[in-house]
N, C-alpha and C. Protein backbone atom coordinates (compact mmCIF):
# COMPACT_ATOMS: atom_id res chain seq x y z
N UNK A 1 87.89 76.71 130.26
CA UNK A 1 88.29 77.00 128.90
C UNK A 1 87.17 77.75 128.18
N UNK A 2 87.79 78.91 127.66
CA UNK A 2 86.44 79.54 126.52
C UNK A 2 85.58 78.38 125.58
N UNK A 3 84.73 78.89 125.27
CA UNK A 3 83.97 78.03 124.34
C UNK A 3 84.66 78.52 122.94
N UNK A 4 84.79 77.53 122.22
CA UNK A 4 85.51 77.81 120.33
C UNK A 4 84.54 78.57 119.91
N UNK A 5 84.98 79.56 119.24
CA UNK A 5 84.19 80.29 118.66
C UNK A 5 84.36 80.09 116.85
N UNK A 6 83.55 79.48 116.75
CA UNK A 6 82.82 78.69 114.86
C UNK A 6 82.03 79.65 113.91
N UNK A 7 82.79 80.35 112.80
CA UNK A 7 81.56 81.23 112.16
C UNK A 7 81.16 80.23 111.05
N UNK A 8 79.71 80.64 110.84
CA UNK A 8 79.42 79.09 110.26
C UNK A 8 78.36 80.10 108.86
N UNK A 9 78.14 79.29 107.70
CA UNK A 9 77.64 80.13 106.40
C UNK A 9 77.52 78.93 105.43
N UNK A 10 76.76 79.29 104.40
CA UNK A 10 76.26 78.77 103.44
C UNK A 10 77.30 79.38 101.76
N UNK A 11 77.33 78.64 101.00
CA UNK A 11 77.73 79.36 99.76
C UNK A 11 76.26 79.50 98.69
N UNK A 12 75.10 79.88 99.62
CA UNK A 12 74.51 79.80 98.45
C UNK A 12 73.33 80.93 99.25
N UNK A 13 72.73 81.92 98.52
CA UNK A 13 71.67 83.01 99.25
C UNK A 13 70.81 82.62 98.55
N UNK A 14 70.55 81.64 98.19
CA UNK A 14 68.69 81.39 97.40
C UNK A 14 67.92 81.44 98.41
N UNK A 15 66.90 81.90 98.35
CA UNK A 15 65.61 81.75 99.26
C UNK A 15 65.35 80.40 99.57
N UNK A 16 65.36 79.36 100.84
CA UNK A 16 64.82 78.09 100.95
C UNK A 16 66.17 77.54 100.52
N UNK A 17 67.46 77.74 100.34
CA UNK A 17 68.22 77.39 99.63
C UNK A 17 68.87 76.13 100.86
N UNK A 18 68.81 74.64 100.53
CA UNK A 18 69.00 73.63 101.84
C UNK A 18 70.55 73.67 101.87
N UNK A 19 71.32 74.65 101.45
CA UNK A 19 72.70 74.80 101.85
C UNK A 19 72.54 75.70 103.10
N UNK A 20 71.81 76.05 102.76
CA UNK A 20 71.34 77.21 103.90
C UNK A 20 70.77 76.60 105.47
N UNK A 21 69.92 75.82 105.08
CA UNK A 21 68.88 74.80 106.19
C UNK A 21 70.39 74.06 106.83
N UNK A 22 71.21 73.49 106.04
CA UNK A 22 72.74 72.70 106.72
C UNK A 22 73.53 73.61 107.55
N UNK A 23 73.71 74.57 107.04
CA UNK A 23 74.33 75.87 107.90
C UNK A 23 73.69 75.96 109.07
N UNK A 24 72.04 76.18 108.80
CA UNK A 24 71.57 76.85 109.95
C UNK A 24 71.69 75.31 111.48
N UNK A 25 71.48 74.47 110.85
CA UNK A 25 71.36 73.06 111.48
C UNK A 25 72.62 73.10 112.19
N UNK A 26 73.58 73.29 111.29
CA UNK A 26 75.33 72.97 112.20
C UNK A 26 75.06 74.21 113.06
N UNK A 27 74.78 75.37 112.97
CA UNK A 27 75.02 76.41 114.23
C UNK A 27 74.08 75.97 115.31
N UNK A 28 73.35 75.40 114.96
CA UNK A 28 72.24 75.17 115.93
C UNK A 28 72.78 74.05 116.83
N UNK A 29 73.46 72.95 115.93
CA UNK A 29 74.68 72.01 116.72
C UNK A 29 75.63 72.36 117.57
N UNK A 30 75.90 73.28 116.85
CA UNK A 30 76.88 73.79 117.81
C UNK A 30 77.23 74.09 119.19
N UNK A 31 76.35 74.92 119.32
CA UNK A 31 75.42 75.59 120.24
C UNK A 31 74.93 74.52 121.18
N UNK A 32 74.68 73.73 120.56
CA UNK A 32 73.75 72.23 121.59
C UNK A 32 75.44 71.64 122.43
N UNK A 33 76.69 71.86 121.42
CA UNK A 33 77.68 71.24 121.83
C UNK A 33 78.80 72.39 122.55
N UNK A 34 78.00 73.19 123.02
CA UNK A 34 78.93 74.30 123.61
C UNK A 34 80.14 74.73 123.31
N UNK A 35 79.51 75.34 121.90
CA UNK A 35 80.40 76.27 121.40
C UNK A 35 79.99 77.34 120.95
N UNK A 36 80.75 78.26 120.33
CA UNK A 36 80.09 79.62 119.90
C UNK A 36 79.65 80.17 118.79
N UNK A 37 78.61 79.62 118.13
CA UNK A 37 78.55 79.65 116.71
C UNK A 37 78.35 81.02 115.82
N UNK A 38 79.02 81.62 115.17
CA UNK A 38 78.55 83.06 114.23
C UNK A 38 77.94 82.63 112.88
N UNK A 39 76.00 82.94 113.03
CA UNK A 39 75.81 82.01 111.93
C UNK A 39 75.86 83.75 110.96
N UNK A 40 76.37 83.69 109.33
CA UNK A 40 75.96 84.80 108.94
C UNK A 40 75.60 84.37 107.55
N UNK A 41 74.99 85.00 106.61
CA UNK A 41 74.73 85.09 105.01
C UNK A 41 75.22 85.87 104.66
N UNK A 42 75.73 85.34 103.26
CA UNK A 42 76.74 86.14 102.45
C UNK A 42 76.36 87.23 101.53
N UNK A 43 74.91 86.92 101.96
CA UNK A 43 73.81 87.84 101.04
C UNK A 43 73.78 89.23 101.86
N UNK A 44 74.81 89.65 103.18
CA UNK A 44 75.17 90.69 103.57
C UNK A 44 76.42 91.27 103.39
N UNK A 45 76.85 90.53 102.90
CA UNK A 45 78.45 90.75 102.06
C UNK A 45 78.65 91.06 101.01
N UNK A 46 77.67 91.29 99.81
CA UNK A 46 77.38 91.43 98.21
C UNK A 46 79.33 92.22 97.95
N UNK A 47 79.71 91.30 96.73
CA UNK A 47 80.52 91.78 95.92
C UNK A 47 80.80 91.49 95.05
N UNK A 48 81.48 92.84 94.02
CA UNK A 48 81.63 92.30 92.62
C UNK A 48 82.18 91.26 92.42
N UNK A 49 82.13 90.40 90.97
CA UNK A 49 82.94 89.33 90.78
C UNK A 49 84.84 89.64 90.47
N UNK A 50 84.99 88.81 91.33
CA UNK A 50 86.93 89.32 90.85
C UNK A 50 87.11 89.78 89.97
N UNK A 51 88.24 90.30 89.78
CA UNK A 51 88.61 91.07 88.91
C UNK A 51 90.34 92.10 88.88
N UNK A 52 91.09 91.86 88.67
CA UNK A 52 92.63 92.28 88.61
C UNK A 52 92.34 93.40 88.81
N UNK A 53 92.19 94.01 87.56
CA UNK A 53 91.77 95.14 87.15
C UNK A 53 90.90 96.21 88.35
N UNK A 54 90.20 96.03 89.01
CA UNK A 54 89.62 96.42 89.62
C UNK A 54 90.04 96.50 91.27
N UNK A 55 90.80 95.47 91.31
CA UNK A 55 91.05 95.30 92.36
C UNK A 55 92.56 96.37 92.37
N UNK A 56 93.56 96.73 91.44
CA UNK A 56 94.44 97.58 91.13
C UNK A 56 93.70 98.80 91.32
N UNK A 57 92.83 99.19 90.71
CA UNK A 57 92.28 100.56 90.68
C UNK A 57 91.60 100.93 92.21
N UNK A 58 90.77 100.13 93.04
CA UNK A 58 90.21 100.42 94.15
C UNK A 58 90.68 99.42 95.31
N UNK A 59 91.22 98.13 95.25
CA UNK A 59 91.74 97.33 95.70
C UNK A 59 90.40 96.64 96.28
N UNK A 60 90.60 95.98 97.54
CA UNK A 60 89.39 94.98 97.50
C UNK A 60 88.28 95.40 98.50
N UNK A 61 87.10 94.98 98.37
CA UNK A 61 85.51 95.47 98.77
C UNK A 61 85.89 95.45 100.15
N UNK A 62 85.33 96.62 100.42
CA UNK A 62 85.12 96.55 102.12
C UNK A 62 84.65 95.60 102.64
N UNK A 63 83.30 94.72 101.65
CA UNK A 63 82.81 93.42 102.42
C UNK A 63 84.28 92.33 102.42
N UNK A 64 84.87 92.51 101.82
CA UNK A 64 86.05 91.48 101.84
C UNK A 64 86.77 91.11 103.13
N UNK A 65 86.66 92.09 103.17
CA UNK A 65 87.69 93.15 104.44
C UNK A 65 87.07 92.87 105.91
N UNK A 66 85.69 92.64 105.48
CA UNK A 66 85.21 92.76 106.81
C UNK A 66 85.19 91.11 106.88
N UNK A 67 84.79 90.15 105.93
CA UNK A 67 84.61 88.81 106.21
C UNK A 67 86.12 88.33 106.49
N UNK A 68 87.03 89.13 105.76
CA UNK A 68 88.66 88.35 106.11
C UNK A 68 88.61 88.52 107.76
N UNK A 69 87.98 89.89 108.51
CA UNK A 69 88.03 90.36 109.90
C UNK A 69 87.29 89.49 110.66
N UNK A 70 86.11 88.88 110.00
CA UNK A 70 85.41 87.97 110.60
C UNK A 70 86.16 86.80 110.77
N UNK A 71 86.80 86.02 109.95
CA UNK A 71 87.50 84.54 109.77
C UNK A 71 88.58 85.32 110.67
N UNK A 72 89.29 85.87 110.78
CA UNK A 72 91.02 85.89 111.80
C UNK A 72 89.66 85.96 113.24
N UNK A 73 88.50 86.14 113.80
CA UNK A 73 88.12 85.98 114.93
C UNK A 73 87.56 85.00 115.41
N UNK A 74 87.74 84.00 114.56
CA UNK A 74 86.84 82.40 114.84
C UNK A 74 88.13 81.31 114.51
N UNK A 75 88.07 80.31 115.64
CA UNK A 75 89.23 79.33 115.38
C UNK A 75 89.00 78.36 114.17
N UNK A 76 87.51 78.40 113.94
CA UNK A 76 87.13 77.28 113.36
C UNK A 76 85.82 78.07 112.59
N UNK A 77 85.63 77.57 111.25
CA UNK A 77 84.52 77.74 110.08
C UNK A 77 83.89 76.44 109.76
N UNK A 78 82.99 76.50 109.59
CA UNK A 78 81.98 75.30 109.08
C UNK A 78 81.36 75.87 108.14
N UNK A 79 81.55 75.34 106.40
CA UNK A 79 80.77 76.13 105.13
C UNK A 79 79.89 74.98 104.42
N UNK A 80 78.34 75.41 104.69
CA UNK A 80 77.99 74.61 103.88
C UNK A 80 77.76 74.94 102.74
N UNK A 81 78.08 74.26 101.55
CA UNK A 81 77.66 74.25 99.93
C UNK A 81 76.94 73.54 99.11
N UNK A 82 76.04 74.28 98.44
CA UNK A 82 75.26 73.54 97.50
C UNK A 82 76.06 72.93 96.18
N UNK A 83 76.01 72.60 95.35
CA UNK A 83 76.54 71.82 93.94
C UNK A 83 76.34 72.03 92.61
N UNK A 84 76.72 72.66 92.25
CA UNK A 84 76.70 73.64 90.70
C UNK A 84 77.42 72.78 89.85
N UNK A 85 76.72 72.51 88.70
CA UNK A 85 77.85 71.60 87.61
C UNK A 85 78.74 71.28 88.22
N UNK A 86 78.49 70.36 89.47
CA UNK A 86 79.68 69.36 89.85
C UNK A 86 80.96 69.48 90.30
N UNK A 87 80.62 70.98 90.76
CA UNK A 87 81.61 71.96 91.24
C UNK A 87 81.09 72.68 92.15
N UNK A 88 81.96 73.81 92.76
CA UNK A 88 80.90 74.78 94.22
C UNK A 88 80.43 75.59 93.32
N UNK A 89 79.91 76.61 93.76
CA UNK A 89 78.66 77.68 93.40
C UNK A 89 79.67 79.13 93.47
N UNK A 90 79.37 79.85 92.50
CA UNK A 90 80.64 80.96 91.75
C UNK A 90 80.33 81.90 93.00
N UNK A 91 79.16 81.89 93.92
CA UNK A 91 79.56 82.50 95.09
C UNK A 91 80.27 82.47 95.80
N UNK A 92 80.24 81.27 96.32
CA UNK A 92 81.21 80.95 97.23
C UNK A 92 82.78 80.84 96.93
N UNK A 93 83.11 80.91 95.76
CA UNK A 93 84.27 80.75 94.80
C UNK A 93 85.06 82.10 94.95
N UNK A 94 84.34 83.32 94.53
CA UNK A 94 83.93 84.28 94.45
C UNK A 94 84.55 85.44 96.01
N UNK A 95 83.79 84.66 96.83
CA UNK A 95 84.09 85.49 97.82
C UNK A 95 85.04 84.60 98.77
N UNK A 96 85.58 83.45 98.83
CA UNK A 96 86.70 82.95 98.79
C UNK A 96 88.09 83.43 98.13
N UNK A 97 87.99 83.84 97.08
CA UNK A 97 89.08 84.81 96.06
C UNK A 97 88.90 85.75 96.44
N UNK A 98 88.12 86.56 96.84
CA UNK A 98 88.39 88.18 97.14
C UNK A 98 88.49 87.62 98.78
N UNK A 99 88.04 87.49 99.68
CA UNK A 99 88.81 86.98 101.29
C UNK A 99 90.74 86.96 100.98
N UNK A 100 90.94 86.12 99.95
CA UNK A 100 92.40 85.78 100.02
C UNK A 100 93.20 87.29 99.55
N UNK A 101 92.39 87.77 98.87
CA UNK A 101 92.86 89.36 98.02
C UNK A 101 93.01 90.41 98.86
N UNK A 102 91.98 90.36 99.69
CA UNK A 102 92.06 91.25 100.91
C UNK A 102 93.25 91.42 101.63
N UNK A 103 93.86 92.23 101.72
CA UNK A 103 95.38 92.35 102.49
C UNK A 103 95.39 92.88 104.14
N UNK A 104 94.17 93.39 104.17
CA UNK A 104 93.81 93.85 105.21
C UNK A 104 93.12 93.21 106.34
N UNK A 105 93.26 92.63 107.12
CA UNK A 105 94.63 92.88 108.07
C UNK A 105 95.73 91.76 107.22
N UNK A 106 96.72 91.96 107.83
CA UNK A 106 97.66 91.40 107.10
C UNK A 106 97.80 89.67 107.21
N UNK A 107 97.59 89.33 108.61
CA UNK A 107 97.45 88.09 108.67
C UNK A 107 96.34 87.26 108.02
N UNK A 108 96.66 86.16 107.61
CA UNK A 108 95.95 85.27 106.33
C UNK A 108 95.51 84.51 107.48
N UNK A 109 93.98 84.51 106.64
CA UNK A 109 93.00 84.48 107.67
C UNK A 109 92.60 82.90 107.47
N UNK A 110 93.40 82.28 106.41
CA UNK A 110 93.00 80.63 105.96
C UNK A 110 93.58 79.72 106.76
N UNK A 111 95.07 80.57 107.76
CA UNK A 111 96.34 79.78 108.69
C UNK A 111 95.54 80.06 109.79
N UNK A 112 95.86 78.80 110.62
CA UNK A 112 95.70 78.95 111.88
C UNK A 112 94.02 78.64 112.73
N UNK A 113 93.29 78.33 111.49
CA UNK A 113 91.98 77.78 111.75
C UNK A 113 91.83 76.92 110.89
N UNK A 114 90.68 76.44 111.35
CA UNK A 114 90.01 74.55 111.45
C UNK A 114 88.71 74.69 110.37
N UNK A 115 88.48 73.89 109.09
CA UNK A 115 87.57 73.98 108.19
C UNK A 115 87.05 72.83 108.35
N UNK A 116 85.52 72.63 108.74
CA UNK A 116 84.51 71.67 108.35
C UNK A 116 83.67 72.01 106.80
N UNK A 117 83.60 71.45 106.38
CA UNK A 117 82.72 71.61 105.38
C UNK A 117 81.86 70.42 105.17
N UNK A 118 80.36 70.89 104.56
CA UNK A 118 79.33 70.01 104.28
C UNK A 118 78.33 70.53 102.95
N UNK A 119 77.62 69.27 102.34
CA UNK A 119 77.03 70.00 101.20
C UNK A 119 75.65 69.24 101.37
N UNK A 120 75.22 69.73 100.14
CA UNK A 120 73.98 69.49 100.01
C UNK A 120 73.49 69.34 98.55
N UNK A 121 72.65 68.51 98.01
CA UNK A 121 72.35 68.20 96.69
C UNK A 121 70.93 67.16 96.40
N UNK A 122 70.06 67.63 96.11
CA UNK A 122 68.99 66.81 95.55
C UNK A 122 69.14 65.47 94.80
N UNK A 123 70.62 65.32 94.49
CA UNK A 123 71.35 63.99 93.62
C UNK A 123 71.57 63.02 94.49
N UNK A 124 71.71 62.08 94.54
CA UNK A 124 71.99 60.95 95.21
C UNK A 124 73.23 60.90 96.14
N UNK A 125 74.19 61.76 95.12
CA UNK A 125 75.60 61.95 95.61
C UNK A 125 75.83 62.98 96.84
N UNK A 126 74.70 63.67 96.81
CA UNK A 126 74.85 65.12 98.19
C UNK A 126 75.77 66.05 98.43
N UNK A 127 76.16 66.48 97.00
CA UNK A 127 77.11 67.65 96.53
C UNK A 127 78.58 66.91 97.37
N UNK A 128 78.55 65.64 96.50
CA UNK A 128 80.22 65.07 97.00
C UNK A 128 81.12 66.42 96.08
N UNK A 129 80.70 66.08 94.94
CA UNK A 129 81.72 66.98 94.05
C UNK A 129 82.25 68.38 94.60
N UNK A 130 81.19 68.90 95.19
CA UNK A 130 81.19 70.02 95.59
C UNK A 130 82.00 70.24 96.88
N UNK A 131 82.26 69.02 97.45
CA UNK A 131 82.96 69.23 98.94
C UNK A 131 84.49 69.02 98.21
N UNK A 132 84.80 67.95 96.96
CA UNK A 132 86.15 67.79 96.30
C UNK A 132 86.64 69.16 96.08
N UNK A 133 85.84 70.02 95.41
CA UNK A 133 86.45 71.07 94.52
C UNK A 133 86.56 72.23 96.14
N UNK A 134 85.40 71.93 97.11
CA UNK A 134 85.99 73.38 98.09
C UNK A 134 86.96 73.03 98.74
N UNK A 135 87.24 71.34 98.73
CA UNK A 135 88.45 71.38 100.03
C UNK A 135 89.59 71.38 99.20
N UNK A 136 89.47 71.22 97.43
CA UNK A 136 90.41 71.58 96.69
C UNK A 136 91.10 72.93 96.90
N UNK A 137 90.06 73.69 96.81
CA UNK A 137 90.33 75.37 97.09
C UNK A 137 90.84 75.86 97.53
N UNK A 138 90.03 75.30 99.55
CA UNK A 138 90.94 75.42 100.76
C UNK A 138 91.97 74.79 101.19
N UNK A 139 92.29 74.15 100.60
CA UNK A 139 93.75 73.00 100.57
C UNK A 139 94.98 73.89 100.38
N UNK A 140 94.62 73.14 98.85
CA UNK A 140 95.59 73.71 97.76
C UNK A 140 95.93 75.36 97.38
N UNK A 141 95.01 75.72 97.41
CA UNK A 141 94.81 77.12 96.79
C UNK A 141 95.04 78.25 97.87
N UNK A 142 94.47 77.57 99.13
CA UNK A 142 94.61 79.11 100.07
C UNK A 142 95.57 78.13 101.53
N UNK A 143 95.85 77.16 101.44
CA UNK A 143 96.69 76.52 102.21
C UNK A 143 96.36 76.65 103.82
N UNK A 144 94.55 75.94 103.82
CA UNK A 144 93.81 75.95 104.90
C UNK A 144 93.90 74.25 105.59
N UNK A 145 93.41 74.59 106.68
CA UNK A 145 93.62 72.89 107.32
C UNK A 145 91.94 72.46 107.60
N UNK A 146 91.92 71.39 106.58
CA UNK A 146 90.46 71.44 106.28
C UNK A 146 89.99 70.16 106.93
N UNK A 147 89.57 69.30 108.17
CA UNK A 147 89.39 68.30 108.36
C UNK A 147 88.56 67.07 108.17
N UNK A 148 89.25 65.77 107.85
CA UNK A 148 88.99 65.24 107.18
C UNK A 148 87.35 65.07 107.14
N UNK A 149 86.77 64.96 108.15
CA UNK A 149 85.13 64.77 108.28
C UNK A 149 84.26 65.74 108.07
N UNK A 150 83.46 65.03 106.94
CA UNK A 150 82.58 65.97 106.36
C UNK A 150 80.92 64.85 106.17
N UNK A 151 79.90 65.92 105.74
CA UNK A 151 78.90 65.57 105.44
C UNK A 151 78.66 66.11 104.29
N UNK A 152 77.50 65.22 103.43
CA UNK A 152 77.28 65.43 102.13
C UNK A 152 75.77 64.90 102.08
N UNK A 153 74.64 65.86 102.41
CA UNK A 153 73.36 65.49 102.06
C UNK A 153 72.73 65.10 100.91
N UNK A 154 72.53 64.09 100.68
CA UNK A 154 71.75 63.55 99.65
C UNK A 154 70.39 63.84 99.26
N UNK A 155 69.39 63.95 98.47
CA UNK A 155 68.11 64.25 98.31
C UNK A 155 67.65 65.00 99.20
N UNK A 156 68.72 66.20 99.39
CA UNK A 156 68.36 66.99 100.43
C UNK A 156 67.09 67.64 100.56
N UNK A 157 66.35 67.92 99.17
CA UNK A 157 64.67 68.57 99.46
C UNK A 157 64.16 67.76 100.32
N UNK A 158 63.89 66.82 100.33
CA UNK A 158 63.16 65.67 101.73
C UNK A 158 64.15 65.25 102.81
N UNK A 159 65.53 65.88 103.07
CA UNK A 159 66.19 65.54 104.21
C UNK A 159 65.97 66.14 105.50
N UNK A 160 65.36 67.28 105.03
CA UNK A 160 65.03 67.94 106.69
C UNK A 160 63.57 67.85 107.29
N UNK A 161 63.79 67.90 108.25
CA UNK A 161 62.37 67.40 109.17
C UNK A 161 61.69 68.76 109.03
N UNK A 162 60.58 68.93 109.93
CA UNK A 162 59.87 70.27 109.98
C UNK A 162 60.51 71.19 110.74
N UNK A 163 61.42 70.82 111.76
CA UNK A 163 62.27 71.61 112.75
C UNK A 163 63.25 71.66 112.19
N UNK A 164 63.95 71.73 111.23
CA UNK A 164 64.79 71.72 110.56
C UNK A 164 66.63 70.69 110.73
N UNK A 165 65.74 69.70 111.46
CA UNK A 165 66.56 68.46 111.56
C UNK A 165 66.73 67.89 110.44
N UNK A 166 68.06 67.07 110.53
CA UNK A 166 67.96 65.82 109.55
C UNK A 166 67.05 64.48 110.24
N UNK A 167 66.74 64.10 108.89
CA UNK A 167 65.82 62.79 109.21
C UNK A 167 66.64 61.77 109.53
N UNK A 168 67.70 61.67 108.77
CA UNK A 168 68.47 60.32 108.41
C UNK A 168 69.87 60.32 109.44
N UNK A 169 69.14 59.49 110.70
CA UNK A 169 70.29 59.35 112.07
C UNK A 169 71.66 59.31 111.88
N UNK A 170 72.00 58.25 110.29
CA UNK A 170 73.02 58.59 110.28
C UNK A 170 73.84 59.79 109.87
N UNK A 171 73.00 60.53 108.83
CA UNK A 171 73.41 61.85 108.60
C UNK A 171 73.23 62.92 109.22
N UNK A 172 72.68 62.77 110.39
CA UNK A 172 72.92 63.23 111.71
C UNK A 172 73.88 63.07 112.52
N UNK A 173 74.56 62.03 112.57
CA UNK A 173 75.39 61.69 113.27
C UNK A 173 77.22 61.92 112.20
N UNK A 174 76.72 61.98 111.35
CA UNK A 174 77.79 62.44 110.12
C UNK A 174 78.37 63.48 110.63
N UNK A 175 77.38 64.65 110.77
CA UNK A 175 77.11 66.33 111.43
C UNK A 175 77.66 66.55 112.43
N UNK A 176 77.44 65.78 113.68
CA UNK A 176 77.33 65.83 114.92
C UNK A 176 79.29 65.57 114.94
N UNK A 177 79.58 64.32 114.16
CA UNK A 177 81.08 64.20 114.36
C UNK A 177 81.71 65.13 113.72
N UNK A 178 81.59 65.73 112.53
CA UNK A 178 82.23 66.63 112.00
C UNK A 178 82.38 67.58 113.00
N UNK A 179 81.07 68.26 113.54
CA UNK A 179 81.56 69.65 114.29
C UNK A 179 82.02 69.35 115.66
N UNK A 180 81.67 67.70 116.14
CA UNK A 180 82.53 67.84 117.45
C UNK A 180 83.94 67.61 117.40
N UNK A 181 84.47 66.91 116.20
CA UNK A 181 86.01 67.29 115.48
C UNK A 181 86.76 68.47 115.83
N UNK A 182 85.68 69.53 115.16
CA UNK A 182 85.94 71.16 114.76
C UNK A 182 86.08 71.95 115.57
N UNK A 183 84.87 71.28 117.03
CA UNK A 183 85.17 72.13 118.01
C UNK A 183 86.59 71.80 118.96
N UNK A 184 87.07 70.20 118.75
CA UNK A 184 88.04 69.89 119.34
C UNK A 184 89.16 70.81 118.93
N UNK A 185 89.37 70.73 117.25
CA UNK A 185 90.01 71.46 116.94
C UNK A 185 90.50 72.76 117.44
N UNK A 186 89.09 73.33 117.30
CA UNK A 186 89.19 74.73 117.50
C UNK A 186 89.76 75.24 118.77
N UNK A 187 89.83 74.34 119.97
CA UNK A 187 89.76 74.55 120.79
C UNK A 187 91.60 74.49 121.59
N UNK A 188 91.95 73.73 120.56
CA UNK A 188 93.46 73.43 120.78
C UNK A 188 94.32 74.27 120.42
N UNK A 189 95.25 73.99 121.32
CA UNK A 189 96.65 75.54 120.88
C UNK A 189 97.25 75.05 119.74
N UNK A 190 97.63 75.76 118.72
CA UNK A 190 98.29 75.13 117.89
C UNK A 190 99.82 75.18 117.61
């Protein structure tokens, strides 16, 4: 059987940004669990903020176009997010709405693949909110199949080791089930 192929990303391009360190950690999982991980930043995707108007006059960003092209080639996505007023981060929001706007290719790139998601937050809570409102998104909004297991790092500035592990076995092992879920997923005919 091929190995699942997982594109895996952050909603957040800050420098040091530990949504970023979770991303890079799950591809690196991945990989340990033989599968095929596409790790990328969205900070190579730059686009304007939505917009009707704009999107009528030129229709939607080539980066759109190319990340909708990316998601129809992976069975399975893993997004990690940081936690903005208790909500996701207008990036990731952002280029989630223009992905769905994109018409090009025609097939909707939210059917037919497997969503892990995980966050991250210096709060106690470990961007729970933030995993409510994206699997709100991908649920409801773009009518994705988002599975149930997720991780949510807590006091994430001191959660990662120097190798960019988690410290905390069990939130390691949080990780480890989510993406071996994802890869099951991914891996099944549907």
């Amino acid at each position: 059987m091929a190995q699942a192929k997982i594109l895996v990303f952050a909603g957040s391009i800050r420098t040091g940004a530990l949504s970023q360190k979770l991303a890079s950690l799950a591809a690196k999982e991945l990989a340990i669990l033989d599968a095929e991980p596409s790790l990328i930043s969205l900070s190579d995707y730059p686009m304007p903020i939505y917009d009707g108007d704009l999107e009528a006059r030129e229709g939607a960003p080539e980066n759109a176009r190319k990340l909708r092209r990316m998601l129809l080639a992976h069975r399975g996505v893993f997004i990690a997010t940081p936690e903005y007023n208790a909500s996701l981060p207008p990036l990731l929001k952002n280029t989630l709405d223009w992905i769905s706007r994109a018409k090009e290719p025609l097939t909707d790139p939210f059917k037919g693949r497997f969503f892990a998601i995980g966050s991250t937050s210096n709060g106690r809570l470990g961007g729970y909110r933030a995993l409510i409102a994206l699997r709100q998104t991908l649920e409801l909004g773009l009518g994705a199949t988002v599975l149930p297991e997720q991780i949510a790092v807590s006091e994430a500035g001191q959660a990662f080791d120097e190798n960019g592990g988690l410290k905390d076995m069990r939130q390691a092992g949080f990780l480890r089930a989510s993406l071996t879920r994802l890869i099951a997923f991914a891996e099944s005919e549907l």
